[in-house]
Protein backbone atom coordinates (compact mmCIF):
# COMPACT_ATOMS: atom_id res chain seq x y z
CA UNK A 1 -29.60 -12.75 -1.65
CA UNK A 2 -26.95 -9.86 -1.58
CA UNK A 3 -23.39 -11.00 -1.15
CA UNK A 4 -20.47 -8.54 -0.76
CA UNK A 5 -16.82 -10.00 -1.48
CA UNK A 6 -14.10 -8.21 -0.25
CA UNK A 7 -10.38 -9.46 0.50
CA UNK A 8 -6.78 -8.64 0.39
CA UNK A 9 -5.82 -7.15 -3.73
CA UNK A 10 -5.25 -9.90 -6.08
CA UNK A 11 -6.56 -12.68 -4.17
CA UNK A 12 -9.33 -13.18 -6.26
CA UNK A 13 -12.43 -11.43 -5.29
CA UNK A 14 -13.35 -10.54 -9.34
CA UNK A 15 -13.07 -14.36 -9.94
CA UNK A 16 -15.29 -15.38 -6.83
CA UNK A 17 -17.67 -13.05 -8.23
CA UNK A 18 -18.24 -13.75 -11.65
CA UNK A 19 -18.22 -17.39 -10.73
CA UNK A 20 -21.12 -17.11 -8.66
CA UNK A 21 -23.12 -14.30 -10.93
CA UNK A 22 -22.90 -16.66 -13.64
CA UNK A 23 -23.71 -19.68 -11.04
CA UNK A 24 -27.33 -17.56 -9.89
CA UNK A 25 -28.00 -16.72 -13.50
CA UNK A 26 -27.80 -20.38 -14.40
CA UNK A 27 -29.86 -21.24 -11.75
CA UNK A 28 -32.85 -18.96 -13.20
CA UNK A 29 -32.30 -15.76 -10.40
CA UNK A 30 -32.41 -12.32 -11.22
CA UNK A 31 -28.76 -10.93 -11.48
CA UNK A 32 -27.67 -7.33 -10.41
CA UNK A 33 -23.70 -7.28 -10.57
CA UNK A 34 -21.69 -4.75 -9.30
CA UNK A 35 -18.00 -4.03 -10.04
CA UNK A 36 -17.15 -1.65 -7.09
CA UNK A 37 -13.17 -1.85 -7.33
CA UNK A 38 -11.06 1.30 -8.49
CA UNK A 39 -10.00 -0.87 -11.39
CA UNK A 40 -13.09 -2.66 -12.69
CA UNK A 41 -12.47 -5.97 -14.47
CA UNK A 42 -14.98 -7.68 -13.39
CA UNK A 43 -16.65 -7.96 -17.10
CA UNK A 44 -13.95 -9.56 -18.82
CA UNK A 45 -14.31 -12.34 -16.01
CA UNK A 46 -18.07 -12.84 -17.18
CA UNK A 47 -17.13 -13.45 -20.88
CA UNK A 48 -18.64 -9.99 -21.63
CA UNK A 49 -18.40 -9.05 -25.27
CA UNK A 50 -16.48 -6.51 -26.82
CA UNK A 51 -19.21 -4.39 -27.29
CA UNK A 52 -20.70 -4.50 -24.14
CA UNK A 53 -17.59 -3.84 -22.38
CA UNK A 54 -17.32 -0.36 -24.67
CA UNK A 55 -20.70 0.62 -23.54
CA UNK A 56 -19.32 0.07 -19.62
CA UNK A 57 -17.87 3.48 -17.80
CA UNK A 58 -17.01 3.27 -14.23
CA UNK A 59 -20.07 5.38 -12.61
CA UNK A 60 -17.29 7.47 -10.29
CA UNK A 61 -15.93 8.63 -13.80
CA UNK A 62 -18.59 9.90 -15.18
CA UNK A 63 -18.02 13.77 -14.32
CA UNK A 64 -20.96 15.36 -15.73
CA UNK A 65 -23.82 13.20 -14.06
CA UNK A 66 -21.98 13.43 -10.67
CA UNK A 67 -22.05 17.45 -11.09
CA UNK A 68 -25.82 17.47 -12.16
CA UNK A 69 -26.66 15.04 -9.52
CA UNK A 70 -24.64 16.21 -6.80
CA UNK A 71 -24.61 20.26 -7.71
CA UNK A 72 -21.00 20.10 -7.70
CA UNK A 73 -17.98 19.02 -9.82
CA UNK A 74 -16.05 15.73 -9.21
CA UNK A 75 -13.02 16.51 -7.12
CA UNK A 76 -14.31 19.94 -5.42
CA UNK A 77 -13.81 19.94 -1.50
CA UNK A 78 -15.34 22.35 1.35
CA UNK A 79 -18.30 23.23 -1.14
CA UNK A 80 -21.81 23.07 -1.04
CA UNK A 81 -23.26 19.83 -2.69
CA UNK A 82 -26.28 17.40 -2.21
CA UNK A 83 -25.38 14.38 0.01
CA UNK A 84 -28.23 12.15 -1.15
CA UNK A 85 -28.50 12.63 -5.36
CA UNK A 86 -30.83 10.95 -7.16
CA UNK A 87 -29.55 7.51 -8.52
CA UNK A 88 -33.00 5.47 -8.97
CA UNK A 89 -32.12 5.55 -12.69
CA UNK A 90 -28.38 4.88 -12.77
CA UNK A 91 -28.74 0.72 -12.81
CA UNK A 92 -30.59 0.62 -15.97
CA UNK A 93 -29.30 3.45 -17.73
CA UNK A 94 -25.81 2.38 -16.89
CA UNK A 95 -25.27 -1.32 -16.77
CA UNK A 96 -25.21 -4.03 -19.64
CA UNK A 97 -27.06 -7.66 -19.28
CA UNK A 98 -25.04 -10.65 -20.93
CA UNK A 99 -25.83 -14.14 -20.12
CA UNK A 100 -28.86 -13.16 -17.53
CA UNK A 101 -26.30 -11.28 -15.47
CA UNK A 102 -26.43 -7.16 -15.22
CA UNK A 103 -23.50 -5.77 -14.70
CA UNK A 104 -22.91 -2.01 -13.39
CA UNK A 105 -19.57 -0.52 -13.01
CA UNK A 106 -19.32 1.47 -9.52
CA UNK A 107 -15.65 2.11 -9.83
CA UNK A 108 -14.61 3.55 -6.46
CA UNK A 109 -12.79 7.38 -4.94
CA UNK A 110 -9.05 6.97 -4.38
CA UNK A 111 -7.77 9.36 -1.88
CA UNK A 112 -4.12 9.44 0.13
CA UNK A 113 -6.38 10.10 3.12
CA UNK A 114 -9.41 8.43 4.42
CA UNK A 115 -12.90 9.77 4.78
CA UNK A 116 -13.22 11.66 1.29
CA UNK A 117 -16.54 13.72 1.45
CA UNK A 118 -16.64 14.93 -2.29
CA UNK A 119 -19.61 14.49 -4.91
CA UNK A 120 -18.08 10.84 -6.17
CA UNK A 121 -18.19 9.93 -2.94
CA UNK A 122 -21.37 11.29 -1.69
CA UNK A 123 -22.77 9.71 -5.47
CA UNK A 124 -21.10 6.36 -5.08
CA UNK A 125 -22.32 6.01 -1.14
CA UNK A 126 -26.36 6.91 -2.22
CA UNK A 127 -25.83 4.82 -5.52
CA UNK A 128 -24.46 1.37 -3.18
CA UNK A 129 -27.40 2.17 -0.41
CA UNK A 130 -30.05 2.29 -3.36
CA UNK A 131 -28.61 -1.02 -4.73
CA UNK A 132 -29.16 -2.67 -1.23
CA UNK A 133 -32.76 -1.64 -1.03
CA UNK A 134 -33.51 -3.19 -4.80
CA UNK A 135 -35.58 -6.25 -5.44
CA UNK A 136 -33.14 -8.01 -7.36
CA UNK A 137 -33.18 -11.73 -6.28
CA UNK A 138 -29.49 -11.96 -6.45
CA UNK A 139 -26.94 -8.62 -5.70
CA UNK A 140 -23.14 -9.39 -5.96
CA UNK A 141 -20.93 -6.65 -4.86
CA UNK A 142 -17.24 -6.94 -5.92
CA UNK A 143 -15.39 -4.17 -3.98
CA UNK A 144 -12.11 -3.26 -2.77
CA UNK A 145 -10.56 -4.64 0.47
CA UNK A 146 -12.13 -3.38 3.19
CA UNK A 147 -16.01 -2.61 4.21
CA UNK A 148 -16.19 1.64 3.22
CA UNK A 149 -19.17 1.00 0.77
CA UNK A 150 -21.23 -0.55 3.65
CA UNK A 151 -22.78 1.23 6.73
CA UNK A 152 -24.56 0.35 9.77
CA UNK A 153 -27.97 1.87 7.96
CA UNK A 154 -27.43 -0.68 5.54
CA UNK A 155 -25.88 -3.40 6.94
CA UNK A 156 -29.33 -5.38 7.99
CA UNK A 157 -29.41 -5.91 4.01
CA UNK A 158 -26.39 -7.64 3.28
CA UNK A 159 -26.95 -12.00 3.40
CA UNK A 160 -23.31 -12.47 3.62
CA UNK A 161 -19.97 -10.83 3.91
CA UNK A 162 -17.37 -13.02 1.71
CA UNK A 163 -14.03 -12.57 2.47
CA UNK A 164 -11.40 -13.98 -0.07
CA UNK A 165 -8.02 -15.41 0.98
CA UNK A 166 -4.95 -17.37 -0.16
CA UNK A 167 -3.28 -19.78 1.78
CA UNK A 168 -0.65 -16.89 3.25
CA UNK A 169 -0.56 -15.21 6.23
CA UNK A 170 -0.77 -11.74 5.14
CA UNK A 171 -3.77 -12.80 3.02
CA UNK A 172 -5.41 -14.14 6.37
CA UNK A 173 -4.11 -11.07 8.30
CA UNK A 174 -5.79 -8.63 6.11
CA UNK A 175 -8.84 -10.58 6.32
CA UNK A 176 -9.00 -10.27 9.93
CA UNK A 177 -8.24 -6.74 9.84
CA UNK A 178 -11.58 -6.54 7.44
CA UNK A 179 -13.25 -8.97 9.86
CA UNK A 180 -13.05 -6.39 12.56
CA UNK A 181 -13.91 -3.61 10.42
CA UNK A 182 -17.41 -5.55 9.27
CA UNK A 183 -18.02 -6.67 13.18
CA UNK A 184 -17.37 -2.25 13.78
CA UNK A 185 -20.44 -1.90 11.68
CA UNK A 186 -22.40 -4.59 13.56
CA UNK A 187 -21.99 -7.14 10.07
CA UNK A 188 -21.47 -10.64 11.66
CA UNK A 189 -22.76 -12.76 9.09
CA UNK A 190 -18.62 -13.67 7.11
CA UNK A 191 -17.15 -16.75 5.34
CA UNK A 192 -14.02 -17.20 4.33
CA UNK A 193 -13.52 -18.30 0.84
CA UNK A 194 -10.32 -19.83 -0.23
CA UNK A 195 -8.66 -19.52 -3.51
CA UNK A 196 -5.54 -20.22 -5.42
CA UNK A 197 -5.08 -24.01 -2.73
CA UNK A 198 -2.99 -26.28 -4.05
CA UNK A 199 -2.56 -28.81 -1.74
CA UNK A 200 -4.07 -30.70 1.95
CA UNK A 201 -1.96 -29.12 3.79
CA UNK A 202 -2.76 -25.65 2.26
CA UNK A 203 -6.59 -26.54 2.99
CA UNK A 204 -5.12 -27.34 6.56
CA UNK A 205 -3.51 -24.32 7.01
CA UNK A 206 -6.71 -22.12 6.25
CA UNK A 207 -9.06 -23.77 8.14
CA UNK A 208 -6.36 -23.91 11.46
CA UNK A 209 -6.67 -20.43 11.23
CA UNK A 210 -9.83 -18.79 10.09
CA UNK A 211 -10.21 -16.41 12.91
CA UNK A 212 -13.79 -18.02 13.42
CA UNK A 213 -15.10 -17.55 9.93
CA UNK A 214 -16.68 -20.78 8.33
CA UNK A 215 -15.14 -21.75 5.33
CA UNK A 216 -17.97 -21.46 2.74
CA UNK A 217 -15.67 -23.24 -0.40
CA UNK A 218 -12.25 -23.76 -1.55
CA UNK A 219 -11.37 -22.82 -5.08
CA UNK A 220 -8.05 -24.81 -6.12
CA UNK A 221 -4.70 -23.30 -7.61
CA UNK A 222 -5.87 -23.34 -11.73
CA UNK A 223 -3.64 -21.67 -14.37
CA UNK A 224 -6.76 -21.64 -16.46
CA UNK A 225 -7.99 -18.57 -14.65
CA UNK A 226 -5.12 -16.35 -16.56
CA UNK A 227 -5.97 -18.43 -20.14
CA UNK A 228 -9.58 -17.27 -20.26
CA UNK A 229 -8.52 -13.90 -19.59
CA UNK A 230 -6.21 -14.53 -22.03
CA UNK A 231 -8.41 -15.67 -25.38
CA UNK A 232 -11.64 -13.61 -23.16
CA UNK A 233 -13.77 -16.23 -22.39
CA UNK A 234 -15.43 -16.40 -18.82
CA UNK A 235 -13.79 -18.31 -16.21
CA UNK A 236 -17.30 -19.76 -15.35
CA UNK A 237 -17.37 -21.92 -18.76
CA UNK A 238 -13.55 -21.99 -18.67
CA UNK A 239 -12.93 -23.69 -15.51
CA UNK A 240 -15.49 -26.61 -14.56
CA UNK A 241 -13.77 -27.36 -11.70
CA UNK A 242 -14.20 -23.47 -10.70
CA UNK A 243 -17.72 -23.41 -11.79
CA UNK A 244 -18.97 -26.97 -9.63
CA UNK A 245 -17.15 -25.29 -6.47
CA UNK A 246 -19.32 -22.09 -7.36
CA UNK A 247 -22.42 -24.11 -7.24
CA UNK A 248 -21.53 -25.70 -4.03
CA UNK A 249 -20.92 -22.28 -2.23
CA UNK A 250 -24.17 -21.14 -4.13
CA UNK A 251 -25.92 -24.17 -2.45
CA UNK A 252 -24.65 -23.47 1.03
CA UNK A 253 -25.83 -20.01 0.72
CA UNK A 254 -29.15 -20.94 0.62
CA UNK A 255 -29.04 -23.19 3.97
């Protein structure tokens, strides 16, 4: 099973993954988890221990492997520099296990323009393809809003595209606009998952107007979210209400 969550910024794509890493692991799957957002956080909502967290570095960071992998230094433009590195090491050497789940930071290349061809980006775009291709049971991608990481070569190995929304119309709106750009790349296989719903009429509201998307789960309004970031627990043992909903979703998955 590899699952990709995308969604509008701060709708809750870090929680939605680390509920359902933590949901496979339970379960007894093999757990590859990938934190693929320029600001990776996606440990500290799987409980991960100080000192794993130290031993974590954001893969798009790490200057010196990108320029031996790549021939080139992060950053450099309109230079000569391999497009396909090797990365068959990086998951192992890289990530930390906790709980049964493995966790790799990706990180991601921020650019004012679009279509940065650079080392990181030519390192990060190998690195995600070689992930697809893995024999993990389970791969969880959290990554920024939008589809960049994924292609139409690698497309055929995604399960499911889950698209994370609140119960606003912008947060809908940008998950059409990431709809369109996963149908672009021939990905039709979406659900919309909702988060942060707080009442019947807010459940209403997103399934009136899911663009077509099934709803694969609802994850209600919960302060507790914020308190187990707070005292650094994970939101999965936090938040049972969370962590039954995460089961469900895992459940209908599997259909």
């Amino acid at each position: 099973m590899k699952l990709a969550i995308s969604g509008k910024g701060g709708v809750g794509k870090t929680t939605l993954a680390a509920l359902l890493a933590q949901a496979y692991a339970d379960a007894g799957q093999q757990v590859l988890a990938v934190d693929a957002d320029p600001s990776p956080c996606l440990a500290g909502a799987l409980g991960f221990p100080a000192e794993l967290r130290a031993r974590l570095h954001p893969i798009v960071e790490m200057e010196e492997l990108i320029a031996e992998r790549t021939g080139a230094q992060p950053g450099s433009f309109g230079g000569f520099f391999t497009l396909n590195p090797r990365v068959d090491d990086i998951p192992e050497r890289f990530s930390v296990v906790h709980r049964g789940v493995r966790l790799l930071e990706m990180g991601a290349v921020e650019t004012g323009g679009s279509g940065c061809i650079c080392p990181e980006s030519a390192m990060l775009k190998t690195l995600f393809t070689h992930l697809l291709f893995r024999k993990d049971d389970v791969l969880i991608l959290d990554m920024y809003a939008g589809v960049e990481h994924l292609g139409r070569a690698t497309v055929d190995f995604v399960d499911a595209l889950l698209i994370v929304v609140e119960p606003t119309k912008r947060s809908l709106g940008t998950a059409v606009q990431i709809q369109k750009l996963a149908y672009d790349i021939g990905l039709e296989r979406l659900w919309l998952v909702g988060n942060k719903v707080g009442s019947e009429e807010e459940v209403a509201f997103l399934r009136q107007n899911n663009s077509g998307m099934p709803v694969l789960g609802l994850l209600p309004l919960a302060w507790g979210v914020q308190e187990a970031d707070r005292v650094g627990t994970a939101v999965y043992d936090h938040m049972p209400v969370l962590r039954e909903e995460a089961k469900r979703m895992m459940e209908r998955l599997g259909d």
